[in-house]
PDB file of N, CA and C in Angstrom:
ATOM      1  N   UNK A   1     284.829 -68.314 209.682  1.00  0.00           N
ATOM      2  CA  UNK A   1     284.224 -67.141 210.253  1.00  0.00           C
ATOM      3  C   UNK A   1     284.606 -65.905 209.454  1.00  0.00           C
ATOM      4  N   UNK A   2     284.262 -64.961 209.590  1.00  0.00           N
ATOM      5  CA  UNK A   2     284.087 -63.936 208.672  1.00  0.00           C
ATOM      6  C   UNK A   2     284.684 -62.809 209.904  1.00  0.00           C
ATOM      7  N   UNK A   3     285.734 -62.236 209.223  1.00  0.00           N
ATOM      8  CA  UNK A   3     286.562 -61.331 209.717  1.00  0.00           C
ATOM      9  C   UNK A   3     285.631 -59.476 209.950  1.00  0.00           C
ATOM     10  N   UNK A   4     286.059 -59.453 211.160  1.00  0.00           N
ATOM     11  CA  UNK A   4     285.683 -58.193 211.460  1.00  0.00           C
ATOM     12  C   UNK A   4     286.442 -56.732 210.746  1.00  0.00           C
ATOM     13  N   UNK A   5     285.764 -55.731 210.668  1.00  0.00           N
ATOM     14  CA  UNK A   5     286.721 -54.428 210.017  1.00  0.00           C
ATOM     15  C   UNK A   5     287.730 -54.163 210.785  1.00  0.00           C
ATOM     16  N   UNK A   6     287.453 -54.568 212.030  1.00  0.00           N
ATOM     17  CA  UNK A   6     288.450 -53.716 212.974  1.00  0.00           C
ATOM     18  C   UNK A   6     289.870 -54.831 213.428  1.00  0.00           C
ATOM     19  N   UNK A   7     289.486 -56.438 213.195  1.00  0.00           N
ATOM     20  CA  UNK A   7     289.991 -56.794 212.948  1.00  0.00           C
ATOM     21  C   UNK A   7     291.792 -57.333 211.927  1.00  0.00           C
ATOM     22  N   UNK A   8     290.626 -56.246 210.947  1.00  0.00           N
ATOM     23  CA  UNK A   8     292.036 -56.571 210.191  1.00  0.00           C
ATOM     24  C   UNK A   8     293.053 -55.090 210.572  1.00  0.00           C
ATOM     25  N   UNK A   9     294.697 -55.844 210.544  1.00  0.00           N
ATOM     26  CA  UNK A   9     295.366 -54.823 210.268  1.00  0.00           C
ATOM     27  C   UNK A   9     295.800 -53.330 209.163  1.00  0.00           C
ATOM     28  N   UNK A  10     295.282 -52.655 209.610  1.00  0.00           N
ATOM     29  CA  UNK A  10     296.031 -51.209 208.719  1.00  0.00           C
ATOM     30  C   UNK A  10     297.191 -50.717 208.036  1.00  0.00           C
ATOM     31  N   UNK A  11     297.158 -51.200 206.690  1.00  0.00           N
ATOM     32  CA  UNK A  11     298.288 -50.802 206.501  1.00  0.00           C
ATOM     33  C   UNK A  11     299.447 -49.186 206.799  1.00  0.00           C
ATOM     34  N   UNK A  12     299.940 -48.629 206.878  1.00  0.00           N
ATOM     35  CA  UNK A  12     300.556 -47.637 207.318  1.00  0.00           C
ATOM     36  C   UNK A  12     300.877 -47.052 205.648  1.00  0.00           C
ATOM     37  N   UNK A  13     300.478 -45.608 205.447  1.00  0.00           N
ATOM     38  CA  UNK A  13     300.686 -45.011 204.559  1.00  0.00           C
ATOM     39  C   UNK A  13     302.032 -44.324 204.024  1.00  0.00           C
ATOM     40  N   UNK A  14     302.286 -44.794 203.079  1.00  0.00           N
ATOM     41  CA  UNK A  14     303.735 -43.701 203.044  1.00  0.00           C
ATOM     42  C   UNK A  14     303.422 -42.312 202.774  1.00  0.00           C
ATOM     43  N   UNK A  15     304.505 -41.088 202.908  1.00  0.00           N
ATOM     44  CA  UNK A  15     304.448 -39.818 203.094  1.00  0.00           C
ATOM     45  C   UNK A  15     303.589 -39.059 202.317  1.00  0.00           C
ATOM     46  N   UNK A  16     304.064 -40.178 200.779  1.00  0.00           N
ATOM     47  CA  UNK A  16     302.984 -39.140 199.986  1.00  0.00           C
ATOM     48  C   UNK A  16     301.718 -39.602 199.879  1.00  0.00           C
ATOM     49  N   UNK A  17     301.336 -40.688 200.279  1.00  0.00           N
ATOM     50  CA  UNK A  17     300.272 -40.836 200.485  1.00  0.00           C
ATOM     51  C   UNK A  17     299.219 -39.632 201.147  1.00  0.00           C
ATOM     52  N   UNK A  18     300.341 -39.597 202.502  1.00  0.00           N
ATOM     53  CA  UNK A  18     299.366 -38.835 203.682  1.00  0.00           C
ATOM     54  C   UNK A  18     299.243 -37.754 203.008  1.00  0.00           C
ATOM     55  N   UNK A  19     300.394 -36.808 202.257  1.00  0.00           N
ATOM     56  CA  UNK A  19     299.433 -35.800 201.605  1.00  0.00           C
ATOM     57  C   UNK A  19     298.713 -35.626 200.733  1.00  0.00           C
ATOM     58  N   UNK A  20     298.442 -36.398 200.021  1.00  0.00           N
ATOM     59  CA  UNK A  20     297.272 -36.423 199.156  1.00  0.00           C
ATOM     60  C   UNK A  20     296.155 -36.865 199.922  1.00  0.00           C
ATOM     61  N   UNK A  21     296.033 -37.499 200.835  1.00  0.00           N
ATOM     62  CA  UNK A  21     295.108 -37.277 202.352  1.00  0.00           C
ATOM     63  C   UNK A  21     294.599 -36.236 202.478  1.00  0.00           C
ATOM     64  N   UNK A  22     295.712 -35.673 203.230  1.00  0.00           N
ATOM     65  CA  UNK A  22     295.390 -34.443 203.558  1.00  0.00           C
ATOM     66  C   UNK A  22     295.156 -33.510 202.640  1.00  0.00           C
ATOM     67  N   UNK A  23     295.641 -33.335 201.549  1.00  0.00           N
ATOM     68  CA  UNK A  23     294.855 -32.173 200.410  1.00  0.00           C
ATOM     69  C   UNK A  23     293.196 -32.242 200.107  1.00  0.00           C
ATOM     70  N   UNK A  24     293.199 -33.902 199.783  1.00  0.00           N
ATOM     71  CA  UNK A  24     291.567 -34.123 199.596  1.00  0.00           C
ATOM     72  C   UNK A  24     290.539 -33.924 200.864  1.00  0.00           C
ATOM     73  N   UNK A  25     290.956 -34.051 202.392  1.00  0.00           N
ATOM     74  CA  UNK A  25     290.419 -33.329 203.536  1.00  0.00           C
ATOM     75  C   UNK A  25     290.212 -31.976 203.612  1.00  0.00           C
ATOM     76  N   UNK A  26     291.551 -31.477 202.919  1.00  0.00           N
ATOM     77  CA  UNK A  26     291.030 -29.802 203.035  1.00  0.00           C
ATOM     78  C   UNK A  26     290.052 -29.492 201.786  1.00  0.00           C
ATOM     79  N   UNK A  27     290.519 -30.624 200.643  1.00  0.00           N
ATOM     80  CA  UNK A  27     289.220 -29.832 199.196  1.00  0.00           C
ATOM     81  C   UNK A  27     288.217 -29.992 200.352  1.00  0.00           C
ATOM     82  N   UNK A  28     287.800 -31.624 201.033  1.00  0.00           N
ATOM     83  CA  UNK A  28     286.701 -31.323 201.180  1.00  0.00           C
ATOM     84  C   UNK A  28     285.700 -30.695 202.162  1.00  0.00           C
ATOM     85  N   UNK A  29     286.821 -30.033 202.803  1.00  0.00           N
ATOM     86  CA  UNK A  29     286.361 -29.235 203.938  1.00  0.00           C
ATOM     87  C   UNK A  29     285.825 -27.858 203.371  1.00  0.00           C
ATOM     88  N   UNK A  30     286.759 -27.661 202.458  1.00  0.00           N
ATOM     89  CA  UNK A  30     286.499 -26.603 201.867  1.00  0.00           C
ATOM     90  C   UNK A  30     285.027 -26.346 200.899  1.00  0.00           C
ATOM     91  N   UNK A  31     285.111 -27.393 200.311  1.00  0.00           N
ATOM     92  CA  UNK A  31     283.846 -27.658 199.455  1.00  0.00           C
ATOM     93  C   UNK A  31     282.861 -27.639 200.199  1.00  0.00           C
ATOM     94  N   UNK A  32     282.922 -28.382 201.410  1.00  0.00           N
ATOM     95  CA  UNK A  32     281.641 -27.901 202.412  1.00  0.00           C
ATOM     96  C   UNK A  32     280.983 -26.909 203.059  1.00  0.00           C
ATOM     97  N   UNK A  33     282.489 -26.184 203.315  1.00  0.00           N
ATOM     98  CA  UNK A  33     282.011 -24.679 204.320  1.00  0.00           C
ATOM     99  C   UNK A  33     281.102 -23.879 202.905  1.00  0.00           C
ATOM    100  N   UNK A  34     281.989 -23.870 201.531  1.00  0.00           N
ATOM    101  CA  UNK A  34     281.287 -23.146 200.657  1.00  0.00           C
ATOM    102  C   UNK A  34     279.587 -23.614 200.328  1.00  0.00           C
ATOM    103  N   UNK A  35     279.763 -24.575 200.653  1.00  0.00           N
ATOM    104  CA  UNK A  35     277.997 -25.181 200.276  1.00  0.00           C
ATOM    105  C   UNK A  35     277.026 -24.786 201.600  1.00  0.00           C
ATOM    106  N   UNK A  36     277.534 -25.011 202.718  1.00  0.00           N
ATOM    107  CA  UNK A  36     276.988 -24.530 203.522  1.00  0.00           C
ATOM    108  C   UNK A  36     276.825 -22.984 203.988  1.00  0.00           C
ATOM    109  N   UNK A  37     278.096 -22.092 203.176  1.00  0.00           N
ATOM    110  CA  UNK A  37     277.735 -21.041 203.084  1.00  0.00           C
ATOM    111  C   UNK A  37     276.365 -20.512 202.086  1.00  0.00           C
ATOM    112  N   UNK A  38     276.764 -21.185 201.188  1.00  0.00           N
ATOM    113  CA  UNK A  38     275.711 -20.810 200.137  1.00  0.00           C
ATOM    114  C   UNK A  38     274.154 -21.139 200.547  1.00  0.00           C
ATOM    115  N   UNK A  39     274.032 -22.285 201.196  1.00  0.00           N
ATOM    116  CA  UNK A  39     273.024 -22.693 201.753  1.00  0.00           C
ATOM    117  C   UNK A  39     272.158 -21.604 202.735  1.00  0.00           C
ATOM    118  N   UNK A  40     273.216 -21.133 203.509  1.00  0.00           N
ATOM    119  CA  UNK A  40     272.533 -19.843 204.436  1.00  0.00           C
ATOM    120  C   UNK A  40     272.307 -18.572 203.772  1.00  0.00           C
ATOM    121  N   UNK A  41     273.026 -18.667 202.583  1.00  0.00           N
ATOM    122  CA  UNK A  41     272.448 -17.632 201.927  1.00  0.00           C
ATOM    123  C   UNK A  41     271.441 -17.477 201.364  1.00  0.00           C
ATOM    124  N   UNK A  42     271.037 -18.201 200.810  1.00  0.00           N
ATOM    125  CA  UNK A  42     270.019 -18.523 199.909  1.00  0.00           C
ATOM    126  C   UNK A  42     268.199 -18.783 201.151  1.00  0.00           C
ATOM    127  N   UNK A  43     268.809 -19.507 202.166  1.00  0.00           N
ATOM    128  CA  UNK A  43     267.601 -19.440 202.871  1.00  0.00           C
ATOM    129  C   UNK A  43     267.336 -18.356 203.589  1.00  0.00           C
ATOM    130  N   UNK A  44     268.489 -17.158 204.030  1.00  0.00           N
ATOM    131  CA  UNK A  44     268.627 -16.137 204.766  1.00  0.00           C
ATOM    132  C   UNK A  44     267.387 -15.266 203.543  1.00  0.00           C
ATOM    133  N   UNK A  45     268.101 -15.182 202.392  1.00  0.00           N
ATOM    134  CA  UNK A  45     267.315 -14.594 201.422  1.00  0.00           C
ATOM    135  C   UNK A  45     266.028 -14.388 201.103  1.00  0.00           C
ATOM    136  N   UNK A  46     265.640 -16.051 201.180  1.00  0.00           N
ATOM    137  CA  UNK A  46     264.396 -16.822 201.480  1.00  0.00           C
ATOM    138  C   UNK A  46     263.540 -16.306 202.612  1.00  0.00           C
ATOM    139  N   UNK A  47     263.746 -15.857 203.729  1.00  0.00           N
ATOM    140  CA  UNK A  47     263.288 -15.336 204.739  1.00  0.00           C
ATOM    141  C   UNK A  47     263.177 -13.943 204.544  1.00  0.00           C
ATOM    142  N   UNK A  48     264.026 -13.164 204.293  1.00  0.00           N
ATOM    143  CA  UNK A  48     264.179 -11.677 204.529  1.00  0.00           C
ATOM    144  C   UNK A  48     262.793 -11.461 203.306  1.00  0.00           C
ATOM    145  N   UNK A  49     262.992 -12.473 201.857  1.00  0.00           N
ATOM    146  CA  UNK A  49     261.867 -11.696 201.144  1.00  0.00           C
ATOM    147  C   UNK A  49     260.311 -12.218 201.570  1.00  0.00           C
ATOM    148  N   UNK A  50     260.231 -13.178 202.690  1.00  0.00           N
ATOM    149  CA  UNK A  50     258.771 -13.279 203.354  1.00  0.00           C
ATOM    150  C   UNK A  50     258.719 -12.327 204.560  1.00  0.00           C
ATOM    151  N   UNK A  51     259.890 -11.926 205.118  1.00  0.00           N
ATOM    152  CA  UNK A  51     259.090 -11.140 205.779  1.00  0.00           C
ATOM    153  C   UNK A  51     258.912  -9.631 205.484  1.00  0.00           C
ATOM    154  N   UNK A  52     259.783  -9.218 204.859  1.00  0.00           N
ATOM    155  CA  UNK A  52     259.984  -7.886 203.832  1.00  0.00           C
ATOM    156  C   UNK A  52     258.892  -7.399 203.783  1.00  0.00           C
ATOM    157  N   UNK A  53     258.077  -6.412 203.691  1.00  0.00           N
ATOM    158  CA  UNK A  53     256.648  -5.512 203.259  1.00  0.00           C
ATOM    159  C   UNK A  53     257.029  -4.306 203.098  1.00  0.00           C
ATOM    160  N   UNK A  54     256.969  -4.525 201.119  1.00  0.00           N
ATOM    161  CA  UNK A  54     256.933  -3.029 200.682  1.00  0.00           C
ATOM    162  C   UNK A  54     255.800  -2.384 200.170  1.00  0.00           C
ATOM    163  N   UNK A  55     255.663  -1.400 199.533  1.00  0.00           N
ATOM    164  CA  UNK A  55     254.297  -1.232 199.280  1.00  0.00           C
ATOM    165  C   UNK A  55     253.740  -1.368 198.168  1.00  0.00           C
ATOM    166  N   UNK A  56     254.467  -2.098 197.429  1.00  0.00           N
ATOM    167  CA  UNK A  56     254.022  -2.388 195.857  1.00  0.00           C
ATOM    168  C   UNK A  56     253.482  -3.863 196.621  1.00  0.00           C
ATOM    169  N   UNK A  57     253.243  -4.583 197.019  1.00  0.00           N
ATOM    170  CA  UNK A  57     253.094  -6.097 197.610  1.00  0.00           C
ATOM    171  C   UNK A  57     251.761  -6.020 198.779  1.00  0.00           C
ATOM    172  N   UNK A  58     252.137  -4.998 199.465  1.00  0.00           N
ATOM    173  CA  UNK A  58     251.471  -4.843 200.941  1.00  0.00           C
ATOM    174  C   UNK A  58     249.591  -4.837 200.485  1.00  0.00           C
ATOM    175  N   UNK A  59     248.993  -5.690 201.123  1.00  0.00           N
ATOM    176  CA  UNK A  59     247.526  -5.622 200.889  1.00  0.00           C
ATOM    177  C   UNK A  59     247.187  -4.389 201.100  1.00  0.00           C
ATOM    178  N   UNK A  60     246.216  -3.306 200.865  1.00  0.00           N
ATOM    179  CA  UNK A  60     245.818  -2.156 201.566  1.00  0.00           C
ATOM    180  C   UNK A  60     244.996  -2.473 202.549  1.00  0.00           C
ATOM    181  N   UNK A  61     244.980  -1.671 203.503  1.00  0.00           N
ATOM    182  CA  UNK A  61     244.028  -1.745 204.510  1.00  0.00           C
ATOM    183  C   UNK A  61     242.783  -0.964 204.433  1.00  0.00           C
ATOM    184  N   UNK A  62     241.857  -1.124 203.942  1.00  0.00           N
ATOM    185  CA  UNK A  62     240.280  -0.699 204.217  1.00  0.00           C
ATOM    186  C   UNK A  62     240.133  -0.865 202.815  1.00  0.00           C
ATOM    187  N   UNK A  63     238.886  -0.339 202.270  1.00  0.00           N
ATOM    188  CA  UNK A  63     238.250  -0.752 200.980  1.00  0.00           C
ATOM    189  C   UNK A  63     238.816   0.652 200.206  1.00  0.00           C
ATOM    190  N   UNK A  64     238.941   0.369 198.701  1.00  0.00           N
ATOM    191  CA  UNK A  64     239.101   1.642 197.896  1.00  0.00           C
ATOM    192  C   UNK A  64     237.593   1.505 197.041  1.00  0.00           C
ATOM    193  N   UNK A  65     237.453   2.692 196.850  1.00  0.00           N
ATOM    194  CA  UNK A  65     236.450   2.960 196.093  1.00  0.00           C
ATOM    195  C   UNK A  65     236.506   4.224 194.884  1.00  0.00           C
ATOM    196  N   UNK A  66     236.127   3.784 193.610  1.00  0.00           N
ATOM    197  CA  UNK A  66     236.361   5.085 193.090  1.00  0.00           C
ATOM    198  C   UNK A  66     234.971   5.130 191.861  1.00  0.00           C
ATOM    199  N   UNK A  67     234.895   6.110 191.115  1.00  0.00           N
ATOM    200  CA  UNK A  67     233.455   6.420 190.866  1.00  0.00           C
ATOM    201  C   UNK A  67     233.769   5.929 189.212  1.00  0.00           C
ATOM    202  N   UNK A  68     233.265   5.086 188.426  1.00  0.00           N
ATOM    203  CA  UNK A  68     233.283   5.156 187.093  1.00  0.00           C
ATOM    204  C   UNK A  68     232.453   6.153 185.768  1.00  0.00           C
ATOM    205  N   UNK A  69     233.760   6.490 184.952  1.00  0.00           N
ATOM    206  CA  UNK A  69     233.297   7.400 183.965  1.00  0.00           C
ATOM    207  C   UNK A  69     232.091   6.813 183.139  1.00  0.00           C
ATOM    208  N   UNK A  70     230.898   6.240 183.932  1.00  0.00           N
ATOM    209  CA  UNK A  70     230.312   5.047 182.652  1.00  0.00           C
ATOM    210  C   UNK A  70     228.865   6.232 182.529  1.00  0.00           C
ATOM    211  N   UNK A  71     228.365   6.744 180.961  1.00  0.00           N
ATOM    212  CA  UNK A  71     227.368   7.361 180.797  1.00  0.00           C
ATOM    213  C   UNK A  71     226.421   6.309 181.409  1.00  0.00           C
ATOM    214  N   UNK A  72     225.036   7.527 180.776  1.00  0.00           N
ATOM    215  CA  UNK A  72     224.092   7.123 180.771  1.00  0.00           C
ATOM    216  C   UNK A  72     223.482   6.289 179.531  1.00  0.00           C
ATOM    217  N   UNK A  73     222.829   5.213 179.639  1.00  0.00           N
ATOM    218  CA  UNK A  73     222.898   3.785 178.495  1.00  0.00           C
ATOM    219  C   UNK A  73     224.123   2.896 178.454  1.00  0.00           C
ATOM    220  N   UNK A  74     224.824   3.481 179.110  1.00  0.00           N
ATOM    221  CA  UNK A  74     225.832   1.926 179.167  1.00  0.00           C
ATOM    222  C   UNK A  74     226.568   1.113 179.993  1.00  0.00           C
ATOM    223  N   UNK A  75     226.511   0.028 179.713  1.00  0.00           N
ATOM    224  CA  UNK A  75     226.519  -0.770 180.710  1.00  0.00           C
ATOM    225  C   UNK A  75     228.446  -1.931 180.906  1.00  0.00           C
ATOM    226  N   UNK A  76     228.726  -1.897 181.920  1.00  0.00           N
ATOM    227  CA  UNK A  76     230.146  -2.563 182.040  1.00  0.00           C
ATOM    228  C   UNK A  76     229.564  -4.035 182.029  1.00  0.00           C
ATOM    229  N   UNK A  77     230.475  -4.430 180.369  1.00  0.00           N
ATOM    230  CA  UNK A  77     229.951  -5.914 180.249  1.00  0.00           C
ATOM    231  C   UNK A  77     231.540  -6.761 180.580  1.00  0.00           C
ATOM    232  N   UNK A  78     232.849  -6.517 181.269  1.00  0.00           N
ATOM    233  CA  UNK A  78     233.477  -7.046 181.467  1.00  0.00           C
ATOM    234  C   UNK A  78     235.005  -5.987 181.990  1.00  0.00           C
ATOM    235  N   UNK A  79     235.888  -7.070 182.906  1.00  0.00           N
ATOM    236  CA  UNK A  79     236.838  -6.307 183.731  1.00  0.00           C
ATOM    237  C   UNK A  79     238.096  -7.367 183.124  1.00  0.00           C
ATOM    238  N   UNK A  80     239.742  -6.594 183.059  1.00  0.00           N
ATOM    239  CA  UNK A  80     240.451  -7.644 183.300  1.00  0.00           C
ATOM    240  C   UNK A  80     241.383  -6.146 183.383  1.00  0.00           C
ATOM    241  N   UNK A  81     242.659  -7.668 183.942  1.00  0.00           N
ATOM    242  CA  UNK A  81     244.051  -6.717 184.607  1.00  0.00           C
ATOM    243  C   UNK A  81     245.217  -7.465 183.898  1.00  0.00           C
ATOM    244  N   UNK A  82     246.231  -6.606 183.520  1.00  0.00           N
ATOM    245  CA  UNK A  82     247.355  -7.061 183.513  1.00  0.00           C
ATOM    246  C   UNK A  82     248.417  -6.932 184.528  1.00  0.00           C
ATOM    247  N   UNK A  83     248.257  -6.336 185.345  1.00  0.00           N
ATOM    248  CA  UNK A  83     249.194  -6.533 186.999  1.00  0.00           C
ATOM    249  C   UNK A  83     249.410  -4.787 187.226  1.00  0.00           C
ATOM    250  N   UNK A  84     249.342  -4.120 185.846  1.00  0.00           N
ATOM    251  CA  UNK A  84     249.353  -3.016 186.427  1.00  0.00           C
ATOM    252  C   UNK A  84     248.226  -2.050 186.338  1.00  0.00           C
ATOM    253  N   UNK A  85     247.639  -2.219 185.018  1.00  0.00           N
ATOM    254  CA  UNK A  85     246.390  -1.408 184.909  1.00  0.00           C
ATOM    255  C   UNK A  85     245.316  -2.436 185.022  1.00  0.00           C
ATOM    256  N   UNK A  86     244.212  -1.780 184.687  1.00  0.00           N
ATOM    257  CA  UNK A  86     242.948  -1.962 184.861  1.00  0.00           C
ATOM    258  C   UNK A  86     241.944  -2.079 184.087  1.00  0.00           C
ATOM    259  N   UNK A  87     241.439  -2.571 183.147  1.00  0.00           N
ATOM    260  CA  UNK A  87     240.780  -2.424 181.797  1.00  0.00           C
ATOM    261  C   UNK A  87     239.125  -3.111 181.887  1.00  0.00           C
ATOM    262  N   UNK A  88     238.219  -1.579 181.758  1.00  0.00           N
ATOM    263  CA  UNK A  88     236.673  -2.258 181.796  1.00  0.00           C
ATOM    264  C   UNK A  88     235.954  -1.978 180.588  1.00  0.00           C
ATOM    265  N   UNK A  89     235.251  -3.318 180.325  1.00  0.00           N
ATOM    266  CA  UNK A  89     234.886  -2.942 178.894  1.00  0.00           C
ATOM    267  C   UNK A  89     233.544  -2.015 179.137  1.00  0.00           C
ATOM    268  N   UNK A  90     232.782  -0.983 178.427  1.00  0.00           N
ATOM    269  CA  UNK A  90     231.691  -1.004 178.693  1.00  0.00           C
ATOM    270  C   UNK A  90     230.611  -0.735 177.158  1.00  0.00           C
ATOM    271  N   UNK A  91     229.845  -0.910 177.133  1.00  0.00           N
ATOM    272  CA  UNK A  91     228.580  -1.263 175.881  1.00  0.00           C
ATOM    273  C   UNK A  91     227.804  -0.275 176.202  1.00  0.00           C
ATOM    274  N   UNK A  92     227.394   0.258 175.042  1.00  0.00           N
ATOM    275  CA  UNK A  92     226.575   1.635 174.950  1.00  0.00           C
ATOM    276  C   UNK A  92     224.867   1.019 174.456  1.00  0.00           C
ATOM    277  N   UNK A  93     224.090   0.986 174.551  1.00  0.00           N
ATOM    278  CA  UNK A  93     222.863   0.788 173.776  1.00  0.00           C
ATOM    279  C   UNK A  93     222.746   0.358 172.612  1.00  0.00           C
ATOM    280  N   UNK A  94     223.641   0.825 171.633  1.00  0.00           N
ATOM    281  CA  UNK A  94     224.041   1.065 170.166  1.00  0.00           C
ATOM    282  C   UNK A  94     224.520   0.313 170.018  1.00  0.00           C
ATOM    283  N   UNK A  95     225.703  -0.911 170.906  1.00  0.00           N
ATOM    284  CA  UNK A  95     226.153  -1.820 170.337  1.00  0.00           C
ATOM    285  C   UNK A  95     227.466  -1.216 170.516  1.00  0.00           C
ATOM    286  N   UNK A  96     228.037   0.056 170.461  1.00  0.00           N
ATOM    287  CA  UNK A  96     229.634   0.443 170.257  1.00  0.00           C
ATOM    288  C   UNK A  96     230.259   0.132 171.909  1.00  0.00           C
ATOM    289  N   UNK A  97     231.263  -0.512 171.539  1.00  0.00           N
ATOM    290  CA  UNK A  97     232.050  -1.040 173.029  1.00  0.00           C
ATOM    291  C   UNK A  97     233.617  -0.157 173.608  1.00  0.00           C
ATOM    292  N   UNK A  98     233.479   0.597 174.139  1.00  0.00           N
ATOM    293  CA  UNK A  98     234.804   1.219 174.222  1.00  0.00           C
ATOM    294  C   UNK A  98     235.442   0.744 176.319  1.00  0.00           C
ATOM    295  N   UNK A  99     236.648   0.601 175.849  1.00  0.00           N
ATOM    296  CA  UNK A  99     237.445   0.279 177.356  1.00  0.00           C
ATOM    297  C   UNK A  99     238.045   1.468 177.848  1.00  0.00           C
ATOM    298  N   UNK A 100     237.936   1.110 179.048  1.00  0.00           N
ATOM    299  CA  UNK A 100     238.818   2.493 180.386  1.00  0.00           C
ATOM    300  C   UNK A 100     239.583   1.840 180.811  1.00  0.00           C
ATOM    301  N   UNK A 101     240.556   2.782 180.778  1.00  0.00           N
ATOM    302  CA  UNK A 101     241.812   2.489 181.708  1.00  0.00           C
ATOM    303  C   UNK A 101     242.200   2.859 182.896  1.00  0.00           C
ATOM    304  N   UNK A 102     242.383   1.973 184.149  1.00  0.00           N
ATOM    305  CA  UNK A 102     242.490   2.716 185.658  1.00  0.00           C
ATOM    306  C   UNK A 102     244.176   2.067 185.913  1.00  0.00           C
ATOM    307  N   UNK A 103     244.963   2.843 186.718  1.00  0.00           N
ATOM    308  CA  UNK A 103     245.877   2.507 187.382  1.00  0.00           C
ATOM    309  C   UNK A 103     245.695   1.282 188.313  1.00  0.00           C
ATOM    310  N   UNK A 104     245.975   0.143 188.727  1.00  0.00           N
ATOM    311  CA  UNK A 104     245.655  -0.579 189.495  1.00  0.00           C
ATOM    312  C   UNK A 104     245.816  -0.773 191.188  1.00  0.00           C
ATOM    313  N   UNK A 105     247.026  -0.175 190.923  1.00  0.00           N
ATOM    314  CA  UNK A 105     247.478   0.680 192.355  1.00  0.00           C
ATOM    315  C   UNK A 105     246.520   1.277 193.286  1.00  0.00           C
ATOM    316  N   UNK A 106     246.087   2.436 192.186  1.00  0.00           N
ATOM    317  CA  UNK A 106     245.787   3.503 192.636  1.00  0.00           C
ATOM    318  C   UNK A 106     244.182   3.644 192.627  1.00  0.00           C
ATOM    319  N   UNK A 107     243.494   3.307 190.973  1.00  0.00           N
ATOM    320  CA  UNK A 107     242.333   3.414 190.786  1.00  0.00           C
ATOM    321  C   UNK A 107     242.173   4.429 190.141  1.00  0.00           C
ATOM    322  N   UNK A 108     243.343   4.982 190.022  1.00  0.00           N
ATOM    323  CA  UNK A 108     243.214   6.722 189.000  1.00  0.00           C
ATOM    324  C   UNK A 108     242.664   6.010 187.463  1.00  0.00           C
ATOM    325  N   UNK A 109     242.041   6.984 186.904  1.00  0.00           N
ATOM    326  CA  UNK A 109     241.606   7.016 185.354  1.00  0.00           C
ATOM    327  C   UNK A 109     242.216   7.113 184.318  1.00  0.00           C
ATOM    328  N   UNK A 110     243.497   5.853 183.846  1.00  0.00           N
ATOM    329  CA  UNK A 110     244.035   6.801 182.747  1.00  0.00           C
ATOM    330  C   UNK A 110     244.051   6.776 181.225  1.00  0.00           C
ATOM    331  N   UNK A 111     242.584   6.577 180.882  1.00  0.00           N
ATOM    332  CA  UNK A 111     242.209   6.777 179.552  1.00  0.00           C
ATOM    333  C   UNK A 111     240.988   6.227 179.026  1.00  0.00           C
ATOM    334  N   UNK A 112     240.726   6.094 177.895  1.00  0.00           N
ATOM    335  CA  UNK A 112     239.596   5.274 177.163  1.00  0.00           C
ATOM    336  C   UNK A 112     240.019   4.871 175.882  1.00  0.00           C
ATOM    337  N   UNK A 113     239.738   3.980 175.652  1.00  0.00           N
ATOM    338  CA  UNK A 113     239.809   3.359 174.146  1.00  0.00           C
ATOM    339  C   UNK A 113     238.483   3.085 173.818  1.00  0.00           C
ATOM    340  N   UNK A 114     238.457   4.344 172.590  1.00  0.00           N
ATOM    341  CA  UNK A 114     236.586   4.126 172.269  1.00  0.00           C
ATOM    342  C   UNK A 114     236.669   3.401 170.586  1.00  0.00           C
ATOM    343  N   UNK A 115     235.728   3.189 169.982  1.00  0.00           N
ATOM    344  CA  UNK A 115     235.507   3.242 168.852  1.00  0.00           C
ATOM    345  C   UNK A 115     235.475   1.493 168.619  1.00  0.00           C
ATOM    346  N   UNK A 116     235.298   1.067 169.542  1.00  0.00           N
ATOM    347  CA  UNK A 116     234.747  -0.801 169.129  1.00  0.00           C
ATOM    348  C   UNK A 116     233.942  -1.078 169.226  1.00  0.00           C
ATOM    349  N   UNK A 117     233.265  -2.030 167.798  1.00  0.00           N
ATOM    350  CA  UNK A 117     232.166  -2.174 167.633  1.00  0.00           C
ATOM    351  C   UNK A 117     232.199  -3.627 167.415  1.00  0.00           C
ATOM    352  N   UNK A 118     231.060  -3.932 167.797  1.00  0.00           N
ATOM    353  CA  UNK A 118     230.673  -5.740 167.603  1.00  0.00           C
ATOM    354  C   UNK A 118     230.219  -6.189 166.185  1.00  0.00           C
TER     355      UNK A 118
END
């Protein structure tokens, strides 16, 4: 028959045994509280920045609208963003292509780059 765990007798530890026991109980108590500290930190963190709303992030509420510098004969043949500005290409009749620059934020106007040609 095949002996049970509880079965067998325990040997009894000598002194120094038990403290090296007990040191590796406290590493690993210790090692735990720190992981589990870290753990709440990191998800505490995790939370505070979903629920956080600042206003660089915050959707706006209602529509913005703003009026483009585009003459007469030309036409906006393309849009792109780099996260902060705003860049529209637009085409003149003639073929010459120059881009505007808007704040993205905001929608303010802040410049043109003229003089491109196809």
């Amino acid at each position: 028959m095949a002996k049970k765990i509880a079965d067998v007798d325990e040997e009894e530890l000598n002194p120094a045994q038990e403290a090296v026991v007990r040191r590796l109980r406290l590493l690993v108590g210790i090692s735990t509280g720190i992981m589990a500290f870290g753990f709440l930190l990191v998800m505490s963190v995790i939370v505070w920045r979903v629920v956080k709303q600042d206003g660089a992030t915050a959707v706006p509420s209602g529509e913005i609208t703003t009026v483009l510098p585009v003459g007469k004969g030309q036409r906006i043949t393309g849009t792109t963003s780099d996260g902060e500005r705003l860049f529209v290409t637009i085409e003149a009749d003639d073929g010459r292509q120059s881009i505007l620059v808007f704040d993205a934020d905001s929608l303010a106007y802040r410049g043109k780059i003229e003089g491109l040609a196809q």
